[in-house]
N, C-alpha and C. Protein backbone atom coordinates (compact mmCIF):
# COMPACT_ATOMS: atom_id res chain seq x y z
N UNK A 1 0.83 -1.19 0.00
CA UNK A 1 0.00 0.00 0.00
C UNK A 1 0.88 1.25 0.00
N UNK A 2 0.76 2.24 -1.01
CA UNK A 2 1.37 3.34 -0.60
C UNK A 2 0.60 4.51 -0.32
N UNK A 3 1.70 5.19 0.05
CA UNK A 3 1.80 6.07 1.27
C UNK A 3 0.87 7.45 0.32
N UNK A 4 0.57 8.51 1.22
CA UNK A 4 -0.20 9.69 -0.21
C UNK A 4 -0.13 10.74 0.72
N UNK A 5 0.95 12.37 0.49
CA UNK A 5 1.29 13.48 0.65
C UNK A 5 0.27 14.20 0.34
N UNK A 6 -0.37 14.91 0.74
CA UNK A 6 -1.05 16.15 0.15
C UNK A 6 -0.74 17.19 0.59
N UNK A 7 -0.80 18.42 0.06
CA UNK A 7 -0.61 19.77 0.54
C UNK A 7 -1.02 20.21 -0.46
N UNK A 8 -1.12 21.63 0.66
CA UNK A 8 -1.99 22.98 -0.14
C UNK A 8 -1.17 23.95 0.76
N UNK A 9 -0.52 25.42 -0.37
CA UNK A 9 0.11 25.78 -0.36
C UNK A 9 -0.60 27.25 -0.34
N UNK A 10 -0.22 28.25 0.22
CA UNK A 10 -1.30 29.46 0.15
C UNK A 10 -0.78 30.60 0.72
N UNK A 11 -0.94 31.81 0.35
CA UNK A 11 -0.47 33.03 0.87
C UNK A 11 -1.68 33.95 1.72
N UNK A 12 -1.49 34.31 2.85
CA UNK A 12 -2.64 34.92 3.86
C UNK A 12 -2.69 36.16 4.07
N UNK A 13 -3.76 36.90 3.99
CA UNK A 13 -3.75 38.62 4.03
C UNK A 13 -3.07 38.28 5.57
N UNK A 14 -2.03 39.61 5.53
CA UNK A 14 -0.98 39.91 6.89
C UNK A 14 -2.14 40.43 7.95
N UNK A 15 -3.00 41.53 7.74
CA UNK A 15 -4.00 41.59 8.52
C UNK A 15 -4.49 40.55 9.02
N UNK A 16 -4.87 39.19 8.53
CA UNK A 16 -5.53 38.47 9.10
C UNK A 16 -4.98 37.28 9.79
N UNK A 17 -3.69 37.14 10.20
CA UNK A 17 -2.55 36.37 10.03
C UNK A 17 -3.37 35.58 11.84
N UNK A 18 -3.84 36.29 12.89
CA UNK A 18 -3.86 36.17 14.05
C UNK A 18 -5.36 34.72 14.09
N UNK A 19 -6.23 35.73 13.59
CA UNK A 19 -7.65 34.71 12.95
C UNK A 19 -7.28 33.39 12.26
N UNK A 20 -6.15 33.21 11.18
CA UNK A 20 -5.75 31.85 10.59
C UNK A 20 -4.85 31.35 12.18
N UNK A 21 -4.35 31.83 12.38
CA UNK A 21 -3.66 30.75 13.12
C UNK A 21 -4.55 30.06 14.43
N UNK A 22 -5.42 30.91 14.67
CA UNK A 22 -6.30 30.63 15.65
C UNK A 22 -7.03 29.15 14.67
N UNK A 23 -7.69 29.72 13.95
CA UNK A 23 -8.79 28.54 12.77
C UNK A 23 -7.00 27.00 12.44
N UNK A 24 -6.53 27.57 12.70
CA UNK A 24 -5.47 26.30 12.27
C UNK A 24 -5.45 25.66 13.43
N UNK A 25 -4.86 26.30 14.66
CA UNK A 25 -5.26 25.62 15.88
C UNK A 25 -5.93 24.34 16.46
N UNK A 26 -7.66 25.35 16.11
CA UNK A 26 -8.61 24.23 16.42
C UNK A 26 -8.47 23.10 15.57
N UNK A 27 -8.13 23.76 14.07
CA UNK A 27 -8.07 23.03 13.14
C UNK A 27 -7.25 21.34 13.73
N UNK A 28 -6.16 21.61 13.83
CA UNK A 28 -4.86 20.63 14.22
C UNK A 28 -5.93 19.76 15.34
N UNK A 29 -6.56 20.06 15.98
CA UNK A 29 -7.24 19.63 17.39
C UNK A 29 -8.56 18.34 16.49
N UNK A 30 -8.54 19.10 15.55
CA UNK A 30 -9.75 18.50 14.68
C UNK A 30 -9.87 17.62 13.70
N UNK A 31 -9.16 17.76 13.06
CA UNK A 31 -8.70 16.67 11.73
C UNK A 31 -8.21 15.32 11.95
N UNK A 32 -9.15 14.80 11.67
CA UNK A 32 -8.91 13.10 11.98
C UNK A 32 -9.60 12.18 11.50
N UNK A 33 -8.95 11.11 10.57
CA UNK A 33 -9.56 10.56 9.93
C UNK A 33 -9.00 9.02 10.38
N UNK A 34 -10.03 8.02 9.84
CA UNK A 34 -8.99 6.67 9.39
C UNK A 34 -8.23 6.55 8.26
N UNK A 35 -7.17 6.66 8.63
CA UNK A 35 -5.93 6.50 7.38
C UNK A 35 -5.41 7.58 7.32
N UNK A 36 -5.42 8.76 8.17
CA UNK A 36 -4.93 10.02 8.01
C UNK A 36 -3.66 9.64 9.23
N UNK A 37 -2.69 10.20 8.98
CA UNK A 37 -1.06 9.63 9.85
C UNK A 37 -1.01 10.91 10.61
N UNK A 38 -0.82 11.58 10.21
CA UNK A 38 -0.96 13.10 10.24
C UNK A 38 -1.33 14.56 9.75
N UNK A 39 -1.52 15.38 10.16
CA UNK A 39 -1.82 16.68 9.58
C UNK A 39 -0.77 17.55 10.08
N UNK A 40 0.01 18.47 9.29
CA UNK A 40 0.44 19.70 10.00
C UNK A 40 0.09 21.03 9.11
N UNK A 41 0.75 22.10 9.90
CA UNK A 41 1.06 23.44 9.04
C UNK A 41 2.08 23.94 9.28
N UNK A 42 2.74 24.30 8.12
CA UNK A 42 4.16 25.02 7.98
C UNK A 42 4.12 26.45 7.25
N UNK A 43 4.83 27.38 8.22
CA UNK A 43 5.30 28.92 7.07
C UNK A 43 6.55 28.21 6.64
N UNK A 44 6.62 29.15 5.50
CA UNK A 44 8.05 29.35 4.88
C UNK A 44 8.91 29.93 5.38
N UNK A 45 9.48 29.31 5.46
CA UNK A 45 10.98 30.74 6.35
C UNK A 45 10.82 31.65 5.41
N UNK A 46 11.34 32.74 5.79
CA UNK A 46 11.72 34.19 5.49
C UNK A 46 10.59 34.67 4.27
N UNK A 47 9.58 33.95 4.61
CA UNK A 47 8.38 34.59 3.41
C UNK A 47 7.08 34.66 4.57
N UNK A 48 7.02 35.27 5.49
CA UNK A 48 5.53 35.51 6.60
C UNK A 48 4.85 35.29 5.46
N UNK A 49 3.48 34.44 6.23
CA UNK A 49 1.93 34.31 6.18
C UNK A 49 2.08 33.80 4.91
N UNK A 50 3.15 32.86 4.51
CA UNK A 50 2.96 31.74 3.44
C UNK A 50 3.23 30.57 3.99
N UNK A 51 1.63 29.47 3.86
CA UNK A 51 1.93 28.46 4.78
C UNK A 51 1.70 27.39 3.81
N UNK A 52 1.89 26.06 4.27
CA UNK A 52 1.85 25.00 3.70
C UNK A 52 1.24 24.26 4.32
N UNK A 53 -0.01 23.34 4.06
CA UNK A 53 -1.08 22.24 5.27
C UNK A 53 -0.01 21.06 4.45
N UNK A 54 -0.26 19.82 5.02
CA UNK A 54 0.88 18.90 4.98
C UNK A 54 -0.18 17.62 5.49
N UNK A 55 -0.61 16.79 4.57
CA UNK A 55 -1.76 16.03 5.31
C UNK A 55 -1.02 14.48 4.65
N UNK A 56 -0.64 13.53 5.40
CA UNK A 56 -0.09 12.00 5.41
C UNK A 56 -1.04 10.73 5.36
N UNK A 57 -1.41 10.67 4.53
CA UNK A 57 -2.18 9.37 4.36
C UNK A 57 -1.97 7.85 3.78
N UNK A 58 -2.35 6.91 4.81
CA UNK A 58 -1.50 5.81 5.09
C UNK A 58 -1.84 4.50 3.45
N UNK A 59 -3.01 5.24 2.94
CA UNK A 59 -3.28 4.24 1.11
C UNK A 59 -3.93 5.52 0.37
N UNK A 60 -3.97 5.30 -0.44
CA UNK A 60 -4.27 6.06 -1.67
C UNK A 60 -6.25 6.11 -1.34
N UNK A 61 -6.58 4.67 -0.84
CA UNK A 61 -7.73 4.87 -0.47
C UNK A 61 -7.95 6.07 0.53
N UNK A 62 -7.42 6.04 1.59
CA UNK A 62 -7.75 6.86 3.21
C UNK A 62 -7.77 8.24 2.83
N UNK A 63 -6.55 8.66 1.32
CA UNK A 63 -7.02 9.58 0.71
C UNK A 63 -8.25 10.06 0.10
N UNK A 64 -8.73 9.46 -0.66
CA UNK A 64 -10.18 9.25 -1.61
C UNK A 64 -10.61 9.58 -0.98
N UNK A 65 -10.77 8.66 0.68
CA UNK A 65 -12.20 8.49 1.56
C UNK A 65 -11.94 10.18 2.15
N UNK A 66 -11.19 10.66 2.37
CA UNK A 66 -10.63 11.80 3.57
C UNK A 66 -11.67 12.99 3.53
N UNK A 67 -12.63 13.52 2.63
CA UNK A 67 -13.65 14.23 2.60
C UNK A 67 -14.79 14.01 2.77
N UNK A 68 -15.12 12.65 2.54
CA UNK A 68 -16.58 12.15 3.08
C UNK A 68 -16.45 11.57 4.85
N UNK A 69 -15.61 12.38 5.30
CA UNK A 69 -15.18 11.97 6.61
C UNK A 69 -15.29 13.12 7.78
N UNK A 70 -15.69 14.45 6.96
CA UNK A 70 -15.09 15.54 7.55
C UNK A 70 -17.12 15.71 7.93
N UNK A 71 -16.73 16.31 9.32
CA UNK A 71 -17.80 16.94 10.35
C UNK A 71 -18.16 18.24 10.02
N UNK A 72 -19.59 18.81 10.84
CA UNK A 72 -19.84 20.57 10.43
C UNK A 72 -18.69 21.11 10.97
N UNK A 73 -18.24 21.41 11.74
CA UNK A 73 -17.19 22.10 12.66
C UNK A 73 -16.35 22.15 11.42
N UNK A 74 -15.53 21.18 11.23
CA UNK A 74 -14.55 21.26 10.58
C UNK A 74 -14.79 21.79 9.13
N UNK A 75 -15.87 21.36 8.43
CA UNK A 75 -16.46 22.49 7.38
C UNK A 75 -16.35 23.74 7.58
N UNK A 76 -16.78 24.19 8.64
CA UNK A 76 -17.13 25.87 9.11
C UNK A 76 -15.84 26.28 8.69
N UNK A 77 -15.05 25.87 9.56
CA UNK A 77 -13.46 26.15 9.69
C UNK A 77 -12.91 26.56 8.54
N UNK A 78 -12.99 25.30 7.69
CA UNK A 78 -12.49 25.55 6.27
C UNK A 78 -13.42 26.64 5.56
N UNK A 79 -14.11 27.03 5.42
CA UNK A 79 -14.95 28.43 5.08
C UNK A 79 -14.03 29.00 5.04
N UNK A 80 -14.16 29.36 7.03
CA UNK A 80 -13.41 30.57 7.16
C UNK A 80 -12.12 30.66 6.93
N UNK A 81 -11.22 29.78 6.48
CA UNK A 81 -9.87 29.88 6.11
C UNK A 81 -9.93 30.73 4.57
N UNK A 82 -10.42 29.32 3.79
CA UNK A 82 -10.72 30.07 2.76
C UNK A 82 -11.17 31.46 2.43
N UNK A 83 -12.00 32.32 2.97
CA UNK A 83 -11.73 33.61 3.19
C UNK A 83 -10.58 35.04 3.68
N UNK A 84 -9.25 33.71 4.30
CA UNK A 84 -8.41 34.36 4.51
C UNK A 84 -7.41 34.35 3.39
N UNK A 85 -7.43 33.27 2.47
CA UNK A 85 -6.36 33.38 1.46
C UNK A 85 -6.56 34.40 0.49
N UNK A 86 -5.37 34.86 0.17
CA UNK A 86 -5.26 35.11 -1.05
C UNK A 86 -5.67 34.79 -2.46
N UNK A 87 -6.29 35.61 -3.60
CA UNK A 87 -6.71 34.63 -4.38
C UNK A 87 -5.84 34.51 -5.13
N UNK A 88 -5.75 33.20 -5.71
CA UNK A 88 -4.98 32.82 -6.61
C UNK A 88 -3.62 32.33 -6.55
N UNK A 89 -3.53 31.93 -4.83
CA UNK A 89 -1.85 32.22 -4.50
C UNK A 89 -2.30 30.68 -4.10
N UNK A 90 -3.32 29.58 -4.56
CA UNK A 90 -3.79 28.30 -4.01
C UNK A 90 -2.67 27.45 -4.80
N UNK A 91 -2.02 26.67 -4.14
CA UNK A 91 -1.14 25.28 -5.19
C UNK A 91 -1.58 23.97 -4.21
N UNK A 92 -1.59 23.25 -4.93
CA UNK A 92 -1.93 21.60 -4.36
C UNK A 92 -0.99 20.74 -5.19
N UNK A 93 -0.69 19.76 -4.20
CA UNK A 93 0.08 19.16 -5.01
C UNK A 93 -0.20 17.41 -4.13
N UNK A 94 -0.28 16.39 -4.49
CA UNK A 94 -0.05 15.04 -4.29
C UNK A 94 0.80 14.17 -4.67
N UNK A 95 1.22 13.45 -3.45
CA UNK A 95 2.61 12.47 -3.89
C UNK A 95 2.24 11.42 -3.45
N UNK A 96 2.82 10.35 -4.57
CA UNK A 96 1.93 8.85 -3.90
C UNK A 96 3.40 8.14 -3.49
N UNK A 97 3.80 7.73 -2.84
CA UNK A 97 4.93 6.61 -2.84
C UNK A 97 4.97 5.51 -3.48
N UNK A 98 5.90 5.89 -3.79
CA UNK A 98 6.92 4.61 -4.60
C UNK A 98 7.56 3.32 -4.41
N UNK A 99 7.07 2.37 -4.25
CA UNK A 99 7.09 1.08 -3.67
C UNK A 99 8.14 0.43 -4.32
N UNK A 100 9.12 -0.23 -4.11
CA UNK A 100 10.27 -1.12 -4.80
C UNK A 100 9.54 -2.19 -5.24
């Protein structure tokens, strides 16, 4: 079974920098799935309020399934994030592992 990276990559109005990290917070407290390994969030060094979500999933399935999994709360949340980005500054990217 391999392994499946996701991230989403995004730039945040500086005004609103205090509100995302709060919504990431709960966020981190919240996100949990079967087959999800982990979740994090990362800035970029020396580039403020450009962050990276970082989500580890243990089959390609646990991926698939990972949205029909998600609660109201955690919907809300994502709203309001999405209102904090930037537009157009969205990148996603997925990596599946490579099995010998």
């Amino acid at each position: 079974m391999s392994k499946v990276i996701f991230s989403i990559r995004y730039n945040i109005y500086p005004e609103k920098r205090k509100e995302y990290l709060d919504i990431v917070r709960e966020l981190k407290t919240l996100v949990k799935a079967e087959g999800l390994e982990s979740y994090s969030v990362y800035e970029q060094k020396n580039k403020p309020n450009n962050f990276e979500e970082v989500y580890i999933f243990s089959s390609q399935e646990a991926f698939e399934n990972f949205d029909d999994n998600q609660d109201e709360r955690i919907d809300i949340l994502m709203t309001k994030l999405s209102d904090l980005i930037k537009e157009q500054s969205t990148q996603y990217t997925t990596l599946i592992e490579v099995n010998s």
